[in-house]
Protein backbone atom coordinates (compact mmCIF):
# COMPACT_ATOMS: atom_id res chain seq x y z
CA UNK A 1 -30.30 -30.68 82.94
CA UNK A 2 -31.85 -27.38 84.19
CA UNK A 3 -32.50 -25.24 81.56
CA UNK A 4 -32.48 -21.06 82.11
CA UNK A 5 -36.39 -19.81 81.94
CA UNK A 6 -35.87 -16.85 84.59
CA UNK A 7 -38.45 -18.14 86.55
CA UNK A 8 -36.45 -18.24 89.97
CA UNK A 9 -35.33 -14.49 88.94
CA UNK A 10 -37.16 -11.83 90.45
CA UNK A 11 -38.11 -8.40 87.16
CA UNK A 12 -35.88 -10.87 85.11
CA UNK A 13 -35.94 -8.57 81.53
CA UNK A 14 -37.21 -5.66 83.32
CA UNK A 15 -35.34 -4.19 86.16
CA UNK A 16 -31.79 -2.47 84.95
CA UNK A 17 -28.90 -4.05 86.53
CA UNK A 18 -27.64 -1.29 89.21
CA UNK A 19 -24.07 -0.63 88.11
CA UNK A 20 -22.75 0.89 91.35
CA UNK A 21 -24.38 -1.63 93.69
CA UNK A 22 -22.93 -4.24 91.59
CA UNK A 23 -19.11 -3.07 91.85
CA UNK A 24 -19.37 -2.44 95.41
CA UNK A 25 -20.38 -6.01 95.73
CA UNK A 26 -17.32 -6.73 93.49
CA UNK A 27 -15.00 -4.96 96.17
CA UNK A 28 -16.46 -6.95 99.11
CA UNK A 29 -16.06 -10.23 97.12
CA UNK A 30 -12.10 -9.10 96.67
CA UNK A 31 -11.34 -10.03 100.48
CA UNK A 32 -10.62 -13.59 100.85
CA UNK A 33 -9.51 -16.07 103.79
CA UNK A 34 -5.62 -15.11 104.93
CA UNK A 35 -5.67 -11.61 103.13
CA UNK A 36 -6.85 -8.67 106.36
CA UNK A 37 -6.28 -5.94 104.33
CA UNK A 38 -6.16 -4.53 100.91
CA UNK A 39 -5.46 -0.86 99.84
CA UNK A 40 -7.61 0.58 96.73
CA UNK A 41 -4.38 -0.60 94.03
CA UNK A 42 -4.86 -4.17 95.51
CA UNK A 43 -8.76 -3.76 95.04
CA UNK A 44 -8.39 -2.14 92.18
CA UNK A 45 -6.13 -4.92 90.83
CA UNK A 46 -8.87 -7.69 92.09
CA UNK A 47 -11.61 -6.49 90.51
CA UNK A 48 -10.83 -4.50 87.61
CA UNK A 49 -12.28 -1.45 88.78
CA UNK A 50 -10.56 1.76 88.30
CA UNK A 51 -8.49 3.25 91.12
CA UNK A 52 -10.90 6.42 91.27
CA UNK A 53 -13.92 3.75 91.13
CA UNK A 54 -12.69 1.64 93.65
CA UNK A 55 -12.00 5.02 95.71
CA UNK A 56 -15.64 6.29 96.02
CA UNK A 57 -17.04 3.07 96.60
CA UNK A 58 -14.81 2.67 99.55
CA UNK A 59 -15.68 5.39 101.22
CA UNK A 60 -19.09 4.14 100.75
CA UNK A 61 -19.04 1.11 102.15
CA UNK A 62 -17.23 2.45 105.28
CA UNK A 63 -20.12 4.89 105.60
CA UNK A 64 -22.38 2.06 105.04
CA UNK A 65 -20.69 -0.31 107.75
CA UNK A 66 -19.07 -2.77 105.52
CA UNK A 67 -15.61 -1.82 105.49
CA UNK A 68 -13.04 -0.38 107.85
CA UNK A 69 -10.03 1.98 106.91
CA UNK A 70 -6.52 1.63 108.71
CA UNK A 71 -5.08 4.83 108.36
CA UNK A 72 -1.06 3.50 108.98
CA UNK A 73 -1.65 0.67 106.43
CA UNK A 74 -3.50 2.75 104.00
CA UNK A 75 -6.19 -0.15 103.55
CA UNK A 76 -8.99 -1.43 104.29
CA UNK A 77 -10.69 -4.70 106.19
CA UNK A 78 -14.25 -6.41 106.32
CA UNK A 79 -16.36 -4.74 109.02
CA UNK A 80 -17.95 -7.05 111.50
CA UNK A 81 -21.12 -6.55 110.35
CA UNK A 82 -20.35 -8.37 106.85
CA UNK A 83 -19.82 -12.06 109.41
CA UNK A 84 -23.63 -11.17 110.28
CA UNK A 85 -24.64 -12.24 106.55
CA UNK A 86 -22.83 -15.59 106.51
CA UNK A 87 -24.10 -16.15 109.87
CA UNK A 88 -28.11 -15.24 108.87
CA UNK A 89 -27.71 -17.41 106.28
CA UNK A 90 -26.45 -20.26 107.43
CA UNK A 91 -28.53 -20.39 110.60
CA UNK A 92 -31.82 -19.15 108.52
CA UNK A 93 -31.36 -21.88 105.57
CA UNK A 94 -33.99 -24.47 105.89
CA UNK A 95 -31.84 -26.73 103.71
CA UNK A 96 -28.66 -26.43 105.87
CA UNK A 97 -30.71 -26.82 109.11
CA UNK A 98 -32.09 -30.05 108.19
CA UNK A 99 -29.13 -31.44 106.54
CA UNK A 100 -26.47 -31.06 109.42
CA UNK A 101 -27.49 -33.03 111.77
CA UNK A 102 -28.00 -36.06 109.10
CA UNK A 103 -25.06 -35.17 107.78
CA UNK A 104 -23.31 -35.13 110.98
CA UNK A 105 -25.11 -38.83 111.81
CA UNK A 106 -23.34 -39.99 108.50
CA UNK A 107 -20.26 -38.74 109.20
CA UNK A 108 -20.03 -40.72 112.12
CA UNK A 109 -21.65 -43.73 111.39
CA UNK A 110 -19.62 -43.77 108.23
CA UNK A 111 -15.79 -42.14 109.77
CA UNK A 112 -15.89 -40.22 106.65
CA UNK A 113 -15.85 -36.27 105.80
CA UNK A 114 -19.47 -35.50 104.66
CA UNK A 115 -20.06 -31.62 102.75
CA UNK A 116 -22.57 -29.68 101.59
CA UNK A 117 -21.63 -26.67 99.26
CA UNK A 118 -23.18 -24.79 96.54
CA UNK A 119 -21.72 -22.96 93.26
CA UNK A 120 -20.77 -19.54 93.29
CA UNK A 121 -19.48 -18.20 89.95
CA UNK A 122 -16.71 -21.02 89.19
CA UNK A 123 -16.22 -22.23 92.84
CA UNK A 124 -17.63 -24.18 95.27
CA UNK A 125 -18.52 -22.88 98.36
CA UNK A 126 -18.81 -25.21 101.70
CA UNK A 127 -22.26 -24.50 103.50
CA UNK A 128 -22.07 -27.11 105.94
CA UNK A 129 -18.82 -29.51 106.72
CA UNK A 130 -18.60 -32.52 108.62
CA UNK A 131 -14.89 -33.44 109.13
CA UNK A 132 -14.90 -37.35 110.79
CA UNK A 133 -12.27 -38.93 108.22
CA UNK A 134 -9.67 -41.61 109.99
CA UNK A 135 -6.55 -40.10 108.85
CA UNK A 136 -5.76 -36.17 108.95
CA UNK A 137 -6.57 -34.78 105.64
CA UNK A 138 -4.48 -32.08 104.14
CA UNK A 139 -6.58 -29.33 105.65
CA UNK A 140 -9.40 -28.40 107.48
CA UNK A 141 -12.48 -27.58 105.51
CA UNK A 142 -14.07 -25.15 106.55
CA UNK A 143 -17.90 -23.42 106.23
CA UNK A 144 -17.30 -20.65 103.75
CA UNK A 145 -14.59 -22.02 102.58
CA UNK A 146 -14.02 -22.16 98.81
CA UNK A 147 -12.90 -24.89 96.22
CA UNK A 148 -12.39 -25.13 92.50
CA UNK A 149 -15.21 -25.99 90.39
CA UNK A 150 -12.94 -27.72 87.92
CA UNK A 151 -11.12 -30.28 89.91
CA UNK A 152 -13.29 -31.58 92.39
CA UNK A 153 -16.48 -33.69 92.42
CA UNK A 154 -18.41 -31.10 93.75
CA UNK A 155 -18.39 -29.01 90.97
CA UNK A 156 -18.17 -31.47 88.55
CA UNK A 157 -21.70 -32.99 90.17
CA UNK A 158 -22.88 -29.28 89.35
CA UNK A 159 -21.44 -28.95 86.07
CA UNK A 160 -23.74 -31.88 85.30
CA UNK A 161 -26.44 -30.52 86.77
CA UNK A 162 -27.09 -27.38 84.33
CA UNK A 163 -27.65 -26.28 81.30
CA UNK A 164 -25.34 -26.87 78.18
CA UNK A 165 -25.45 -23.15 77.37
CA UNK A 166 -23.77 -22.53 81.21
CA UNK A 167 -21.52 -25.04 80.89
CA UNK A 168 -20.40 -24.20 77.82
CA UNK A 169 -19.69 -20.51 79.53
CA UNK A 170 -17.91 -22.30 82.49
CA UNK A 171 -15.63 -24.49 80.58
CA UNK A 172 -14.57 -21.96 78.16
CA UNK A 173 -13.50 -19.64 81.44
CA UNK A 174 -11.65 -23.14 82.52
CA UNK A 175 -10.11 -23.61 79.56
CA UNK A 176 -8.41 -20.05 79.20
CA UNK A 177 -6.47 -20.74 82.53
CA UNK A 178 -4.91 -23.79 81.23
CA UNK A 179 -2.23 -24.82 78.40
CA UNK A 180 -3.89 -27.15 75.77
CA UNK A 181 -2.10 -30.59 76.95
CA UNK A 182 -3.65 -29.86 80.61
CA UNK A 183 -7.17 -28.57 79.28
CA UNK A 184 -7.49 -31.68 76.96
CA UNK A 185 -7.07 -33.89 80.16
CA UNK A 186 -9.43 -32.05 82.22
CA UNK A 187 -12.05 -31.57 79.58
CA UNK A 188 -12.15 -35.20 79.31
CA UNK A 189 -12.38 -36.13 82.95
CA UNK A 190 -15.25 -33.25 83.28
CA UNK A 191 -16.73 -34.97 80.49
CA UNK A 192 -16.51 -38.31 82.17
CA UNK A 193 -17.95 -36.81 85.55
CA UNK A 194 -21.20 -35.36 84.00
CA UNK A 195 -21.68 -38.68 82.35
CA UNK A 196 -21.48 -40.34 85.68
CA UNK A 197 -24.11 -38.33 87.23
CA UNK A 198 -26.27 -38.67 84.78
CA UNK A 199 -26.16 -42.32 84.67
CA UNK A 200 -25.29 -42.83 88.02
CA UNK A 201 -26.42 -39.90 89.94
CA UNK A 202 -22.89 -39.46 91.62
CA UNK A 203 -19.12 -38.87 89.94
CA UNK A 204 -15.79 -38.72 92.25
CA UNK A 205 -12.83 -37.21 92.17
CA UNK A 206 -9.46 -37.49 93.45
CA UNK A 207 -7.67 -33.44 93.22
CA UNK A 208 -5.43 -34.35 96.17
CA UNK A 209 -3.41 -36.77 97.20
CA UNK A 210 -4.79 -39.53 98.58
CA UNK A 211 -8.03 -37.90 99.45
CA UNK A 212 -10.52 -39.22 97.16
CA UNK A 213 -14.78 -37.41 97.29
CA UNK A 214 -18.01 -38.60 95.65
CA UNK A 215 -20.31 -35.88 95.07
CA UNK A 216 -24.60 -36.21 94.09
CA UNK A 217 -26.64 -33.25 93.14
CA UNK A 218 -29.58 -32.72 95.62
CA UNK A 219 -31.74 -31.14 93.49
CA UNK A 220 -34.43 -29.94 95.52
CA UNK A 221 -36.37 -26.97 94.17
CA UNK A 222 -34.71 -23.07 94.87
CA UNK A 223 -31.46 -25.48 95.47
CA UNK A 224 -30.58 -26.91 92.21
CA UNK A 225 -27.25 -25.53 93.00
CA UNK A 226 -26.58 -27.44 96.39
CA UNK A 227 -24.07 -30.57 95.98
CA UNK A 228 -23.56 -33.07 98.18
CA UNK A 229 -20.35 -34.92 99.04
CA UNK A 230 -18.69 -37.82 101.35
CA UNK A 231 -15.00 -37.83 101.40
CA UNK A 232 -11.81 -39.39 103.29
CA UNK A 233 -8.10 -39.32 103.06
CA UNK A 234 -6.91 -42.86 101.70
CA UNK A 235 -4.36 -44.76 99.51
CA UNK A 236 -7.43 -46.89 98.16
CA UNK A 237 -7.93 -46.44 94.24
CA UNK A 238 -11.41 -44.15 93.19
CA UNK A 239 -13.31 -47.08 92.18
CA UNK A 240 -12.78 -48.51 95.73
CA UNK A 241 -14.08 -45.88 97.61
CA UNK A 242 -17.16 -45.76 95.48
CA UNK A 243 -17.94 -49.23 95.79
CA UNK A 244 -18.12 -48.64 99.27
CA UNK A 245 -19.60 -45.26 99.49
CA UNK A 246 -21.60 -44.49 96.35
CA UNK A 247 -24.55 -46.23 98.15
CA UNK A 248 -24.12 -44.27 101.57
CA UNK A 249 -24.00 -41.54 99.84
CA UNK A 250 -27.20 -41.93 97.65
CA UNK A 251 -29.10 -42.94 100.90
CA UNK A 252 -28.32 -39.74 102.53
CA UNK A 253 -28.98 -37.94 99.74
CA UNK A 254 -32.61 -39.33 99.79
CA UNK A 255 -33.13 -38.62 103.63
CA UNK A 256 -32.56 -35.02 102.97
CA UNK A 257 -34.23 -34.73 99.54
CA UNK A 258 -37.86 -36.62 101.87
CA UNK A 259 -36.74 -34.30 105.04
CA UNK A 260 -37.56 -31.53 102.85
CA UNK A 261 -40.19 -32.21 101.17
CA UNK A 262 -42.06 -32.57 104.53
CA UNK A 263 -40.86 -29.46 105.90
């Protein structure tokens, strides 16, 4: 496990946190996919900001390009210019770059779904996603798409991946969302799944129906965070599709991780 020495963060102890940067980055973060627009109570609501907060910063953000303002609707919507980040760092990530097209090679060698995503707070987000199953799965995944931490592999492959003081942090956040009887089950599958990739290296998961995913921590340097999974829509049982894919997936896993290094 990765333990928390600041080294990867830049005046860690020195530099004050900037408060009003930091909210209007909250405000941004309230849009999601299949929600346009949101008026300054929906923000508001999102983010716990107060109405007169979530006021000024708006206006700010449309000065600054970020946001637009509907005057019928009384709301507002992401700005172009905020795709231009997702799409300079996705096309600028040496990790991403190199992965894709051996992830892609996988996918169809394989006729499985092969992922890359990283954690964000207590989701998952998909960086890259290959989507080469046989059957239709439930839904497109999508780049930029998000997916709970809790339930699936790839978080759980995270979750294993840092320290116990995060974790800790993480599962207690988990564990307020849920009644006891349902927490008691999930904390013991977690459990199970950070066992499994410490032993194993891998851990799978099965949130949906008959769509099972096996997920392995890279962990290349400056990407510690970065999980990778194969997946596939199927009636066979989890240990099935490990005994056929675990292995796969470890093999890619160690093209990337040499790729790289030799970059």
């Amino acid at each position: 496990m990765k333990e928390d020495d600041g080294f990867d963060t830049p005046g860690a102890g020195k530099a004050p946190i900037n408060r009003s940067l930091e909210r209007g980055l909250e405000i941004l973060r309230a849009f999601r996919a299949g929600t346009e627009y949101l008026g300054n109570g929906e923000i508001s609501e999102r983010t716990g900001l107060s109405k007169s907060t979530t006021s000024r910063l708006t206006q700010t953000l449309i000065h600054s390009g970020m946001l637009v303002y509907d005057g019928q609707r009384s709301a507002y919507r992401l700005a172009p210019a905020t795709l231009c980040f997702a799409n300079a760092m996705y096309n600028s990530s040496s990790l991403v770059q190199l992965a894709a097209p051996l992830m892609r090679e996988a996918a169809h060698a394989l006729r499985v779904n092969v992922g890359l995503a990283a954690a964000d707070r207590d989701e998952m987000v998909y960086l890259e996603s290959i989507r080469l199953s046989r059957k239709n799965t439930p839904r497109t995944v999508q780049t930029g798409q998000r997916v709970p931490m809790e339930f699936t592999s790839l978080g759980r492959a995270y979750l294993a991946t840092i320290s116990t003081r995060e974790r800790q942090a993480l599962m207690a956040h988990f564990k307020s969302r849920r009644c006891d009887a349902r927490w008691a089950v999930l904390e013991t599958e977690i459990a199970a799944a950070c066992e499994s990739v410490q032993l194993t290296g891998y851990c799978a998961a099965s949130w949906q129906a008959e769509v099972v995913a096996i997920s392995t921590p890279l962990g290349i340097r400056n990407y510690q965070d970065h999980i990778l999974n194969i997946s596939l829509s199927t009636p066979q049982s989890i240990d099935a599709v490990v005994t056929r894919y675990a292995g796969p997936l470890m093999v890619l896993a160690d093209k990337i991780r040499a790729g790289f290094n030799v970059v």
